[in-house]
Protein backbone atom coordinates (compact mmCIF):
# COMPACT_ATOMS: atom_id res chain seq x y z
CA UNK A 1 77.62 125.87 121.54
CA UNK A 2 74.80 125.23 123.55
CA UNK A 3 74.23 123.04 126.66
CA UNK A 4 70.65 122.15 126.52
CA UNK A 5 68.98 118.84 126.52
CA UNK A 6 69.14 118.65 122.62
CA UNK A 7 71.90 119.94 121.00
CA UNK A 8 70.11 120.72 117.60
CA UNK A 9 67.54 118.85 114.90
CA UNK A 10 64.74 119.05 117.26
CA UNK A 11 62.50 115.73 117.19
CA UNK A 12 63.09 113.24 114.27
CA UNK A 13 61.64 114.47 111.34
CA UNK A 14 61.04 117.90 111.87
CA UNK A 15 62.15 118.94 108.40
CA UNK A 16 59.37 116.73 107.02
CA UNK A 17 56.58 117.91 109.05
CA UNK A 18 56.56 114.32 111.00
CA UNK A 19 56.25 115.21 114.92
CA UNK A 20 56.52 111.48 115.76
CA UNK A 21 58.07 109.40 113.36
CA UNK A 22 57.54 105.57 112.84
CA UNK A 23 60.22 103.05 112.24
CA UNK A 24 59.27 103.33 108.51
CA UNK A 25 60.33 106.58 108.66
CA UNK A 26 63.32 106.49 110.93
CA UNK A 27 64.40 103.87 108.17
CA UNK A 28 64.21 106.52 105.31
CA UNK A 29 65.90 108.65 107.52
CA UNK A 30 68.75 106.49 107.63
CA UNK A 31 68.77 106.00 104.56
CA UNK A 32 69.12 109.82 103.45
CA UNK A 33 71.63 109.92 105.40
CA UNK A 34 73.76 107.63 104.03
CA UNK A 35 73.05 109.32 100.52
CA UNK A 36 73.68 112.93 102.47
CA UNK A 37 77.39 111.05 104.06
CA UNK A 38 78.01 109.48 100.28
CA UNK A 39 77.15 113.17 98.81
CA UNK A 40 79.56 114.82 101.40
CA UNK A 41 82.22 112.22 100.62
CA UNK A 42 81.96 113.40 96.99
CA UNK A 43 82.88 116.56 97.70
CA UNK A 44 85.19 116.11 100.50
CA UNK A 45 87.04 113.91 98.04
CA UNK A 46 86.83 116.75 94.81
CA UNK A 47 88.51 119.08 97.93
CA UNK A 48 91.36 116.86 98.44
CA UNK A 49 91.95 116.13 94.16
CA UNK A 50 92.22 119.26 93.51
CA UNK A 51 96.35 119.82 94.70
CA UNK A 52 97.35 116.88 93.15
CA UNK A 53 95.72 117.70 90.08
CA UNK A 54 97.33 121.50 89.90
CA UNK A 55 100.76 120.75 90.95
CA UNK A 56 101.78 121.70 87.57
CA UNK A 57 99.45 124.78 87.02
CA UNK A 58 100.98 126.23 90.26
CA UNK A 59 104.72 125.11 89.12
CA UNK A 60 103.84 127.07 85.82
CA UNK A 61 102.42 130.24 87.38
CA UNK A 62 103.74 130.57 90.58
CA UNK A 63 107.19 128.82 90.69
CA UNK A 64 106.23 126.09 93.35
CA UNK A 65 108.50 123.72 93.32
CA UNK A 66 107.97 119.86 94.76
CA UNK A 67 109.20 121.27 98.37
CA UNK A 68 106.90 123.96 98.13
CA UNK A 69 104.39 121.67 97.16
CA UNK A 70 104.62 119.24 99.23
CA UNK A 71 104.12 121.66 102.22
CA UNK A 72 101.35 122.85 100.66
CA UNK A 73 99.97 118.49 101.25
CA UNK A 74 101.56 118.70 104.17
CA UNK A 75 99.67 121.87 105.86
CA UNK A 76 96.56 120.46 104.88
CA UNK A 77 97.40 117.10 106.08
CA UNK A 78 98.84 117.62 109.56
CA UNK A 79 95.80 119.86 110.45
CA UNK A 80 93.20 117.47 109.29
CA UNK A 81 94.91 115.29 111.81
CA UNK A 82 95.48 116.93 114.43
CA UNK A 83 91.95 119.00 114.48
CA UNK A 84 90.35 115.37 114.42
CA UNK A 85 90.35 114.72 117.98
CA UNK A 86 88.29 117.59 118.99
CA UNK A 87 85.40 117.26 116.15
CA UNK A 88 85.24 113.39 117.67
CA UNK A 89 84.71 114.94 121.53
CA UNK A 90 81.98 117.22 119.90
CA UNK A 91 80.17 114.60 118.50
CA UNK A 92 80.84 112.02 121.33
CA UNK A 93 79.39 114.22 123.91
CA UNK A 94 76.36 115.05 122.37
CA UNK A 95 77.19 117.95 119.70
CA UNK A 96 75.07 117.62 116.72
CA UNK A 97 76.33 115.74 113.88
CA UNK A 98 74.18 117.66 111.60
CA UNK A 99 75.41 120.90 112.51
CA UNK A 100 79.09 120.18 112.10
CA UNK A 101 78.87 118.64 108.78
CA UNK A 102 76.95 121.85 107.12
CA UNK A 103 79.59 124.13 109.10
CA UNK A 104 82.42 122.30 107.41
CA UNK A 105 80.93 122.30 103.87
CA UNK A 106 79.72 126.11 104.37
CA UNK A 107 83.87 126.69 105.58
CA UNK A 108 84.56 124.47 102.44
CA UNK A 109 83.18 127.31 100.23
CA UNK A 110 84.79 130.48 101.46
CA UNK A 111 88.09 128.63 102.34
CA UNK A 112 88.47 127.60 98.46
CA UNK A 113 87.12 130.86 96.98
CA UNK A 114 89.90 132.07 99.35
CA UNK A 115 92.34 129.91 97.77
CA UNK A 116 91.50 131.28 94.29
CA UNK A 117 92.32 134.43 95.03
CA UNK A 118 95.55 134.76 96.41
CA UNK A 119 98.70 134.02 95.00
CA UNK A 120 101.45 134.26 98.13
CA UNK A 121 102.74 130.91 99.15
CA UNK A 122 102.41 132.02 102.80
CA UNK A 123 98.26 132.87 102.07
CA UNK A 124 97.79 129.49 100.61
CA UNK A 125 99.81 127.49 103.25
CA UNK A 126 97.43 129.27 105.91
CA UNK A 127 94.21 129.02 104.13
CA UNK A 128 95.16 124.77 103.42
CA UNK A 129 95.87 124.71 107.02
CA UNK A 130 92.52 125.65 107.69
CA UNK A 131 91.35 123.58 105.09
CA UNK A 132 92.58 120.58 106.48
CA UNK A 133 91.05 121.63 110.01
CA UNK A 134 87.81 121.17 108.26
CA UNK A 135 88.21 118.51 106.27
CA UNK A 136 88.56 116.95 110.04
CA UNK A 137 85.08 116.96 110.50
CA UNK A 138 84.31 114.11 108.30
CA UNK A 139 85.91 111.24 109.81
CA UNK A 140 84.39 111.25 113.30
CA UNK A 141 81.52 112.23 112.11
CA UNK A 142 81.07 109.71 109.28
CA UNK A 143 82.39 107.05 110.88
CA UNK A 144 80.19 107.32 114.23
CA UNK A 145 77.45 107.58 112.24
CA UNK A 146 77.94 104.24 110.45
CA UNK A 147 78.04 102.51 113.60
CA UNK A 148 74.38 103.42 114.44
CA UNK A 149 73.14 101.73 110.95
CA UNK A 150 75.22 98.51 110.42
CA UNK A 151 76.43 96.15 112.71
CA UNK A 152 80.13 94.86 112.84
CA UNK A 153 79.32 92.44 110.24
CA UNK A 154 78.21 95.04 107.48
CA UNK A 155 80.17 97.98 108.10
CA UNK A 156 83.18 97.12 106.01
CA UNK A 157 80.73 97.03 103.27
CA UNK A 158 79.31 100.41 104.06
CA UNK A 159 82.90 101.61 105.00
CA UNK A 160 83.86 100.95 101.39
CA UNK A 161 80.74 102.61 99.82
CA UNK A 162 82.19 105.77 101.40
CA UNK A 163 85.66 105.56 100.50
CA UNK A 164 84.10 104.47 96.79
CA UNK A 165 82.00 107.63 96.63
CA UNK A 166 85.17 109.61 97.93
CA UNK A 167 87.76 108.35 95.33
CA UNK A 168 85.80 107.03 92.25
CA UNK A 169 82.75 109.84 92.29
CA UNK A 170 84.99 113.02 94.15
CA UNK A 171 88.78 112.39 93.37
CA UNK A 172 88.15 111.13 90.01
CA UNK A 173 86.23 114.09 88.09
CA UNK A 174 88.34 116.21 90.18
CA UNK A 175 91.69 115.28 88.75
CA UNK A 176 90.63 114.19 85.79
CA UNK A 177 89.10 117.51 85.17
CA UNK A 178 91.41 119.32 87.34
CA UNK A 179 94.07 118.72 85.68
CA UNK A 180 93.14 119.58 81.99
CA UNK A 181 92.16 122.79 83.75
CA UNK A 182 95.13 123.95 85.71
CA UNK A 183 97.44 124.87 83.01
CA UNK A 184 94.92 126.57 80.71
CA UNK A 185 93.57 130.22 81.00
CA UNK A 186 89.83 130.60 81.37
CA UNK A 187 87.86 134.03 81.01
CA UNK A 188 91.56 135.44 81.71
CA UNK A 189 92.32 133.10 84.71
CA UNK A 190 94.54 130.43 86.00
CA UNK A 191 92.22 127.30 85.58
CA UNK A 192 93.33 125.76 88.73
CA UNK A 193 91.63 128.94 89.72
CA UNK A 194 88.86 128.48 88.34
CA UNK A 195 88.72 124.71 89.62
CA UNK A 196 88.94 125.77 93.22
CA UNK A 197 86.14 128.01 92.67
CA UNK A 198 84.00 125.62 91.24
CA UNK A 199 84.50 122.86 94.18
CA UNK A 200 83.85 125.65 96.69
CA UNK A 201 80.30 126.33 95.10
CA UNK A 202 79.45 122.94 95.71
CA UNK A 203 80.59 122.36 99.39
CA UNK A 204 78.30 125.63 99.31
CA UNK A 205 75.83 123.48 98.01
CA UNK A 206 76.27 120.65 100.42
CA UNK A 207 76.05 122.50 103.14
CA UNK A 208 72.50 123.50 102.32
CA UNK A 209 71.35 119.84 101.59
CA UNK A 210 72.77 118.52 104.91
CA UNK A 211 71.17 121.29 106.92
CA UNK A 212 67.72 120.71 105.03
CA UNK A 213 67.50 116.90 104.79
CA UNK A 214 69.58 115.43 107.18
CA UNK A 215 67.52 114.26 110.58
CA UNK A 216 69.59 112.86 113.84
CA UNK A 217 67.95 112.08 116.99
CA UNK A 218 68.58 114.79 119.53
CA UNK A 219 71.21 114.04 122.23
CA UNK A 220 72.03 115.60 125.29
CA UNK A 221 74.79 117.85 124.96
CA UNK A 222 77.77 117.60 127.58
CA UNK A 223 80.79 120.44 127.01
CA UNK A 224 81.42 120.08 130.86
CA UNK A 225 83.21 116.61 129.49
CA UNK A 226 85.37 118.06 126.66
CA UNK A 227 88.58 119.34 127.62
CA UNK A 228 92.35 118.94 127.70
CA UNK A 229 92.48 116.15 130.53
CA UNK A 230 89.29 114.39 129.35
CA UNK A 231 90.68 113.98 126.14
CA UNK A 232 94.18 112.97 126.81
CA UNK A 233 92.78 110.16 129.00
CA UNK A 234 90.78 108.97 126.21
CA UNK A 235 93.93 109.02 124.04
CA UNK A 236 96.03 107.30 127.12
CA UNK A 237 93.10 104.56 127.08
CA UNK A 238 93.07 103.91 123.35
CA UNK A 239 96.74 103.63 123.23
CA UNK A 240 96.34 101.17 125.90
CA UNK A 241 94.37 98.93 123.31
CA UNK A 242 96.80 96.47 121.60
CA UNK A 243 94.73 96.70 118.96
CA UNK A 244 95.26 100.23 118.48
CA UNK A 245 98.59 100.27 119.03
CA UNK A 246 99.05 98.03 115.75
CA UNK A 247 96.44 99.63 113.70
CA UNK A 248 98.34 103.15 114.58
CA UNK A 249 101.71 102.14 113.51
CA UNK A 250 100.59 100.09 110.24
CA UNK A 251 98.78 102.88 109.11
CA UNK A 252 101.11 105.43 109.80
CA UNK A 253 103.04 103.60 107.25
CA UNK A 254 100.57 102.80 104.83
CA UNK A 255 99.86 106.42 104.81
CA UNK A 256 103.10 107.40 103.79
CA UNK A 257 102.45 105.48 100.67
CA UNK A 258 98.90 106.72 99.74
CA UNK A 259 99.88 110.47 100.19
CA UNK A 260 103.11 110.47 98.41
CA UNK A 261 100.71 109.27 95.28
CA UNK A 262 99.88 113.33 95.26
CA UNK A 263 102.60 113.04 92.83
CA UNK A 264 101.19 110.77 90.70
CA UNK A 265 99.97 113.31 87.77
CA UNK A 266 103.59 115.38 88.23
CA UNK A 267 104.90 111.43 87.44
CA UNK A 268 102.68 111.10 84.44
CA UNK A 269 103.02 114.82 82.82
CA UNK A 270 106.89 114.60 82.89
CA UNK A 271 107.00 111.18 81.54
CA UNK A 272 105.79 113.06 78.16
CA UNK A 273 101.83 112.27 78.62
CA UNK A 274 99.49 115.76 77.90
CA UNK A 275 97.89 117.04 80.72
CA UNK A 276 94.32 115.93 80.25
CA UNK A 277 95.90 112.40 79.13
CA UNK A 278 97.46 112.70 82.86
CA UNK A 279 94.57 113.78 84.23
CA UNK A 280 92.75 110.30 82.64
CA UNK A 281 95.37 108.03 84.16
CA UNK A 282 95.29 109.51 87.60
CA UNK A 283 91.96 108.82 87.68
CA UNK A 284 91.65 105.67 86.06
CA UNK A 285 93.95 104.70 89.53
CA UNK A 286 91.72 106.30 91.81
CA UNK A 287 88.67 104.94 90.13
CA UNK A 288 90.41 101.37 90.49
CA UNK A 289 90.26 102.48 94.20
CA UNK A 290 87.15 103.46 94.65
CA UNK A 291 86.12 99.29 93.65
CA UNK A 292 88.88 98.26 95.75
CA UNK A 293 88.01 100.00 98.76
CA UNK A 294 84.08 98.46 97.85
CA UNK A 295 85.32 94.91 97.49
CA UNK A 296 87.96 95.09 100.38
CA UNK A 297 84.97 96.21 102.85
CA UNK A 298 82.73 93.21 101.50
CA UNK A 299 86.00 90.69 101.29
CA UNK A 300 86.68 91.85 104.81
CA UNK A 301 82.73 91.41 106.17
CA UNK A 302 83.01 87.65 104.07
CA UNK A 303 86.69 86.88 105.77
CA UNK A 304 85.51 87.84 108.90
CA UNK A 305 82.40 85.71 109.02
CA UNK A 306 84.77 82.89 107.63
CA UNK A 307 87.35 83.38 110.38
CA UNK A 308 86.61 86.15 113.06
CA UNK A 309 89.70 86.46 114.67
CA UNK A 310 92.13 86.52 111.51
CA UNK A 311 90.03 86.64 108.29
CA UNK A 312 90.18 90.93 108.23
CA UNK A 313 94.17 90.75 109.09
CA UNK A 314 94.58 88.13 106.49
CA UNK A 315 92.61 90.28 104.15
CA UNK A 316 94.60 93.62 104.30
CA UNK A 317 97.85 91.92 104.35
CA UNK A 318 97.37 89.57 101.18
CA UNK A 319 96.19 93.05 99.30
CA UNK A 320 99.63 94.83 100.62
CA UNK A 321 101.66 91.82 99.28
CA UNK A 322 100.12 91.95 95.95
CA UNK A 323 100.62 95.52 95.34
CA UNK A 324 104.36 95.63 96.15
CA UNK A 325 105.23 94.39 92.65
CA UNK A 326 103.12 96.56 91.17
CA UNK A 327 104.79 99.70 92.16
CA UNK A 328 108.22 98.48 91.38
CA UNK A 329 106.32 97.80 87.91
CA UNK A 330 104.85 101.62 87.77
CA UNK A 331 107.87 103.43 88.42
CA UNK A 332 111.16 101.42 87.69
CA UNK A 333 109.71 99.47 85.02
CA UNK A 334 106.76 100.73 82.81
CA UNK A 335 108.35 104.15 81.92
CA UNK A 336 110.84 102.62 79.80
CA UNK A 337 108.04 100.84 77.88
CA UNK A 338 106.34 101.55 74.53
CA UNK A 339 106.76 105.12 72.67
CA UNK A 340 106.80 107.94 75.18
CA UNK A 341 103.53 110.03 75.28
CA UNK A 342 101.64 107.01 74.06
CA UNK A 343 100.03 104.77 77.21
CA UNK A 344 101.45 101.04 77.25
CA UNK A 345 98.98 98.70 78.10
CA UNK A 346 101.04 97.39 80.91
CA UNK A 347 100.33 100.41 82.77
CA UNK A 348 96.45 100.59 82.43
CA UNK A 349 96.69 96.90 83.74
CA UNK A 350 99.48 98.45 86.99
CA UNK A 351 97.06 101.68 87.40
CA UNK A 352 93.76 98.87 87.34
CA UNK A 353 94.92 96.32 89.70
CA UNK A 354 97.09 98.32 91.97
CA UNK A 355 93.77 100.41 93.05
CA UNK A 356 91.39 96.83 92.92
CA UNK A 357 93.88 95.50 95.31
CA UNK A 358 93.44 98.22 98.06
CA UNK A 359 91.19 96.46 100.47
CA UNK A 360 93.14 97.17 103.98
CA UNK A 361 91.09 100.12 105.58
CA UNK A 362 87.35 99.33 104.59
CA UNK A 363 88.26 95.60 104.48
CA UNK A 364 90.16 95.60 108.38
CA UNK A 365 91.16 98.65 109.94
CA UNK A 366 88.21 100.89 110.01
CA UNK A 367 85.87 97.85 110.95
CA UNK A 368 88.40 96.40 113.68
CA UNK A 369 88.65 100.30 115.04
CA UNK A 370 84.64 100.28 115.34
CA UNK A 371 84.76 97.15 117.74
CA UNK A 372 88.11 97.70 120.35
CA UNK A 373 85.28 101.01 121.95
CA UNK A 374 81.86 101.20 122.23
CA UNK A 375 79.11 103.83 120.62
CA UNK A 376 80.62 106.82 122.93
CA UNK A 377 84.43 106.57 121.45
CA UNK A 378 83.97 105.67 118.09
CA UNK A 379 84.92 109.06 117.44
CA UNK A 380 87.56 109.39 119.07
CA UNK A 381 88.75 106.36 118.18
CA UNK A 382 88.86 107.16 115.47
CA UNK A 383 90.18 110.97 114.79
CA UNK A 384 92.57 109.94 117.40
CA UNK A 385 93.77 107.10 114.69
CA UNK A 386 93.73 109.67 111.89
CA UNK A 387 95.93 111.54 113.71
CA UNK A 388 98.93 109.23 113.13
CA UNK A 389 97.73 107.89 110.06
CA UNK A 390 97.47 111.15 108.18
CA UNK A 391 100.00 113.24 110.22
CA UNK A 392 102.20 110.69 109.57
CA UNK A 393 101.40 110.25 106.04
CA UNK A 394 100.89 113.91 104.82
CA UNK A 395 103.95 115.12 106.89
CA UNK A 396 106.54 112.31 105.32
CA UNK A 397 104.91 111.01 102.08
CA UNK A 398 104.81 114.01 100.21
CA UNK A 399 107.87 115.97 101.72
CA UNK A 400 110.15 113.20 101.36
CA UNK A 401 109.08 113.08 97.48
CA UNK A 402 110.42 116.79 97.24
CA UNK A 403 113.76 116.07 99.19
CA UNK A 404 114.42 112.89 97.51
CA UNK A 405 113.64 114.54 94.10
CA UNK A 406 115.33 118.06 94.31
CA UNK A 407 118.08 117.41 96.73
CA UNK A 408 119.33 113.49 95.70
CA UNK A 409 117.91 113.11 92.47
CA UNK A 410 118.17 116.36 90.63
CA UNK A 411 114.88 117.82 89.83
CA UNK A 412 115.03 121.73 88.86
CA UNK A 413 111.88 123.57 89.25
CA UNK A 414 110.92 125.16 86.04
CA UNK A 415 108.32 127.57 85.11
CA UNK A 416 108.10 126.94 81.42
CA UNK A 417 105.63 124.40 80.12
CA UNK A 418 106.97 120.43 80.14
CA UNK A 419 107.45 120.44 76.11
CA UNK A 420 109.66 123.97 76.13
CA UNK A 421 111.75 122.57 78.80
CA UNK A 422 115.49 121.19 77.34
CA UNK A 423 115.12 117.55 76.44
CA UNK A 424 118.13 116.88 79.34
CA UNK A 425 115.94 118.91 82.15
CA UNK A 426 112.95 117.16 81.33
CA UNK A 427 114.23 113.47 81.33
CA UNK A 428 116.30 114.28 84.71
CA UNK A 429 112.88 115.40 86.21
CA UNK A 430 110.94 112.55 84.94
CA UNK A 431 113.70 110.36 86.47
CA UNK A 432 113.73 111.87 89.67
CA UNK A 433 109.99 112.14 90.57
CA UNK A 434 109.90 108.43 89.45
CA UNK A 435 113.19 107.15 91.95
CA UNK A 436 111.71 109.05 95.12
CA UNK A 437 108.24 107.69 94.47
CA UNK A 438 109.32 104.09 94.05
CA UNK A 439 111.44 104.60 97.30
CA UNK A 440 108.64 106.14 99.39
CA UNK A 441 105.82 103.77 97.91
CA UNK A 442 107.35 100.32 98.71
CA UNK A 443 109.76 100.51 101.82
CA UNK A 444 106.46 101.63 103.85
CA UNK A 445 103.82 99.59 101.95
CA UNK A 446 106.28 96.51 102.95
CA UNK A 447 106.46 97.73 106.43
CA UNK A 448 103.16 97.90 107.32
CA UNK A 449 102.06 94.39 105.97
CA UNK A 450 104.52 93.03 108.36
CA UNK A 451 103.10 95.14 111.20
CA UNK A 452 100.14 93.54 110.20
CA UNK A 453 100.99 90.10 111.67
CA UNK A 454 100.83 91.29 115.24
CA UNK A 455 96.98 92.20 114.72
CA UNK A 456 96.51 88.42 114.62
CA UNK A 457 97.57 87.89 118.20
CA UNK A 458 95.90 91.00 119.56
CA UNK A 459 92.50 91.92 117.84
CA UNK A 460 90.21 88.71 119.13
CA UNK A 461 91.15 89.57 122.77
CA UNK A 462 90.43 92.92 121.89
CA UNK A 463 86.71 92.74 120.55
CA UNK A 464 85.83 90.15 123.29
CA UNK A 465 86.67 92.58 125.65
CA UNK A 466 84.36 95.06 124.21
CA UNK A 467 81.86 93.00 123.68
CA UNK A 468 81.48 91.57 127.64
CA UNK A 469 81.26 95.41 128.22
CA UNK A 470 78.76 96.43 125.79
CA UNK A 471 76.36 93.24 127.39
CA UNK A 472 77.15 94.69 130.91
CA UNK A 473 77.96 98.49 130.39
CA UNK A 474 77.13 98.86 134.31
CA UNK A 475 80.29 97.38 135.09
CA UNK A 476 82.40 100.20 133.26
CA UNK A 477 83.23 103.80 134.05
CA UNK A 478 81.13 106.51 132.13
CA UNK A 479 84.64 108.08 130.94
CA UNK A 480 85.87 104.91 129.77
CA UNK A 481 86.48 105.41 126.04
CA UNK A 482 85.92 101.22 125.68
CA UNK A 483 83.02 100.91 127.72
C-alpha cells in the first residue's frame, strides 16, 4: 500500500486522455461507474449461486452431505463478514476504490479455478474461506460509493438496482444454469466443475474492465489511521447508535432466513422436480427478488418522502408480514399439491410474490445505515453491519438446515442419483429438508419484523443528529465515525 497524496487513478479521467475533466464528464464518469458496480454485482452474485446450485452435484460425487454443505455456506459466509471491516477502513481512509474492486475480481478467478480442481473437503472449505474474504470487498466499497452519487432520497432506488443486478442478472443464470450443469459430465468433468471455471473467467474479466474504465477522484491515503484500536472505536461508536443497534439485530435475523434458502434447489430436486426444472424455479424466486429489491428501494425513497421518520420502517415490516404466509405455503403446504414432478401453479404464484415482497434492505436498512454516519464511515458502517447480518446468517441459516434435517428429521446422505434412490429414502429426505426449512424461514423472518418496531422510536433522532453534524462538521472529532 502506498502512503502518498493519491492513493491510485491519478487525475479524473486519465484513462480517457482528459487531464482536466468538466462536470459533463465527471457525470459520465459516474455514470460508468454505476454500470462497472452493476457489472461487478453480476458477477459477485453468479459467485455466490453457484453452491446452492451444486449441492447435489457435490452430494453425487463427493458424498457431501447437508452438514458438510452447509459448512461449506458457512466458511464462505463468516469470512465475508468478518473480512468486511477492514476493506471499509481501506476505503474510508483514502485506499483506492478502484484498486480493491479489480484485486477482488482478479482473486475471484484463481480462487474458483482453485475450487475446480480439488476435490478434499478440507481444500474447498479453505479456498471458500478465502472466497468469502473477497467477496468482502463489495459491500463497503459499493455502498460508499453510492453515497457520493445519490442523495438520501434516491439511494434506496439505486440500492435496489444493485441488489436487482446481483440476484435477477448474477444469481439467476447462475443457478438456473448451474444447476442443469452440476450433475452432468462435460468433456469428462464434473459440471459443477466446469461451472466454477466458467464464473472465474469472468471475475477475470471484470477485473480488467474495472481497472480500465473505472475513474475515482484521488484521495489522500491515511494507513497511520487503520488499526486494531482505531477500528474497534469505530465499532464501539456505531454500536452506540440506536439505530444500529436495531438494524444489527433485525438483520441478523432476517439473515438467517435468506441464507438458509441455499437449500432451496436441494428442496425442489427431492420433491421429484429434474434438475434443470429445479434450476428454473430457483431462479424464477431469485428473479422475483431482484424486482423486489427494485421496488422496495423506490417504495422506501416514496414512503420516506411521505413520512420521514416511519415511512422506510413501515415499509420493511409490511413486506416481512406478507411473506410469513407464504413460506408456511412453500414448504408445509404446496408439496402435497398437484402430481409430483409436475409444477402447481400455486407455487409459481409462492416463488413470484414471496421474492416481489422483499423490499426491507434497499427499501430501509441500507438507506437508514447511509444517514446514522457521515461520508467517512459509510464503510464501516456498513461492513461492520454485514458482519452480524451475514455471520449471523451464514453461520445459523444453513447449519441449522443440516442439523435439523440429518439429526431430527432423518435425512441420509446418498450418493446415487434422486430417481435410483428407494422410494422410502427419497420421500423421508424430501420431508426433512422441507420441516427444517419451514422452521428456520419463519421463526426468524417473524422475529425480525417485530424488532422492526423499535426503529420507529430511534431512527428520526438518529438522522437529525447526523445531519446538525454534517452542516457543522467543525464541531465533531476527525475520528468520529458519525461526524
Amino acid at each position: 500500500m502506498q502512503s502518498s497524496a493519491s492513493c491510485d487513478g491519478g487525475e479524473p479521467g486519465a484513462a480517457f486522455g482528459l487531464e482536466r475533466p468538466g462536470a459533463a464528464f465527471r457525470a459520465r464518469q459516474r455514470q460508468v461507474n454505476i454500470a462497472l458496480l452493476c457489472v461487478y454485482a453480476i458477477v459477485e452474485g453468479m459467485d455466490f449461486a453457484l453452491l446452492p446450485a451444486s449441492m447435489r452435484g457435490l452430494e453425487e460425487t463427493l458424498g457431501f452431505g447437508p452438514s458438510k454443505l452447509a459448512g461449506l455456506a458457512a466458511a464462505q459466509g463468516i469470512t465475508c463478514a468478518v473480512c468486511g471491516p477492514f476493506w471499509a477502513a481501506l476505503t474510508d481512509n483514502g485506499f483506492s476504490k478502484r484498486t480493491l474492486l479489480t484485486a477482488g475480481a482478479a482473486s475471484w478467478g484463481v480462487l474458483l479455478t482453485c475450487l475446480a480442481l480439488v476435490s478434499s473437503y478440507r481444500a474447498m472449505l479453505f479456498l471458500r474461506a478465502l472466497n468469502g474474504a473477497v467477496l468482502a470487498i463489495v459491500v463497503p466499497v459499493s455502498q460508499s460509493m453510492v453515497v457520493e452519487v445519490a442523495g438520501p432520497e434516491g439511494r434506496g432506488a439505486i440500492f435496489g438496482v444493485f441488489m436487482f443486478c446481483q440476484m435477477t442478472l448474477g444469481m439467476v443464470p447462475a443457478m438456473a444454469i448451474g444447476t442443469a450443469m452440476s450433475t452432468q459430465t462435460i468433456w469428462g468433468y464434473a459440471g459443477w466443475r466446469i461451472a466454477l471455471l466458467i464464473v472465474g473467467g469472468l471475475g477475470t474479466l471484470v477485473s480488467l474492465l474495472v481497472w480500465v474504465m473505472m475513474v475515482e477522484t484521488p484521495r489522500q491515503f491515511r494507513p497511520e489511521r487503520i488499526n486494531f484500536w482505531n477500528e474497534s472505536e469505530k465499532f464501539l461508536q456505531f454500536i452506540s447508535i440506536p439505530s444500529f443497534r436495531v438494524i444489527v439485530g433485525q438483520g441478523m435475523f432476517a439473515a438467517i432466513t435468506f441464507c438458509a434458502f441455499q437449500f432451496m434447489t436441494l428442496h425442489f430436486q427431492y420433491q421429484g422436480f429434474a434438475n434443470w426444472v429445479a434450476g428454473i424455479l430457483t431462479s424464477i424466486q431469485l428473479v422475483s427478488v431482484g424486482f423486489g429489491l427494485y421496488f422496495g428501494g423506490v417504495i422506501g425513497d416514496w414512503s420516506a418522502r411521505v413520512s420521514p421518520n416511519h415511512g422506510r420502517v413501515f415499509t420493511a415490516q409490511v413486506s416481512t408480514l406478507f411473506q410469513l404466509p407464504l413460506f408456511f405455503i412453500l414448504f408445509a403446504v404446496q408439496p402435497g399439491l398437484g402430481t409430483p414432478g409436475q409444477p402447481h401453479w400455486t407455487l409459481f404464484a409462492t416463488l413470484i410474490f414471496m421474492g416481489v415482497f422483499n423490499w426491507g434492505s434497499a427499501g430501509c436498512s441500507r438507506p437508514i445505515l447511509t444517514e446514522l454516519v457521515t461520508n467517512e464511515g459509510i464503510g464501516g458502517i456498513m461492513a461492520w453491519n454485514n458482519v452480524f447480518e451475514l455471520g449471523a446468517g451464514m453461520m445459523i441459516g444453513p447449519s441449522m438446515i443440516g442439523v435439523l434435517a440429518e439429526m431430527f428429521f432423518g435425512y441420509e446422505t446418498r450418493m446415487e442419483s434422486i430417481a435410483e434412490m428407494p422410494a422410502d429414502i427419497r420421500e423421508t429426505n424430501a420431508s426433512a429438508i422441507a420441516r427444517a426449512m419451514l422452521l428456520v424461514a419463519t421463526i426468524p423472518q417473524l422475529i425480525s419484523m417485530l424488532i422492526y418496531i423499535r426503529l420507529h422510536f430511534t431512527y428520526s433522532a438518529d438522522a437529525a443528529l447526523v445531519a446538525e453534524m454534517r452542516r457543522n462538521p467543525k464541531d465533531a472529532s476527525e475520528k468520529t465515525p458519525i461526524c
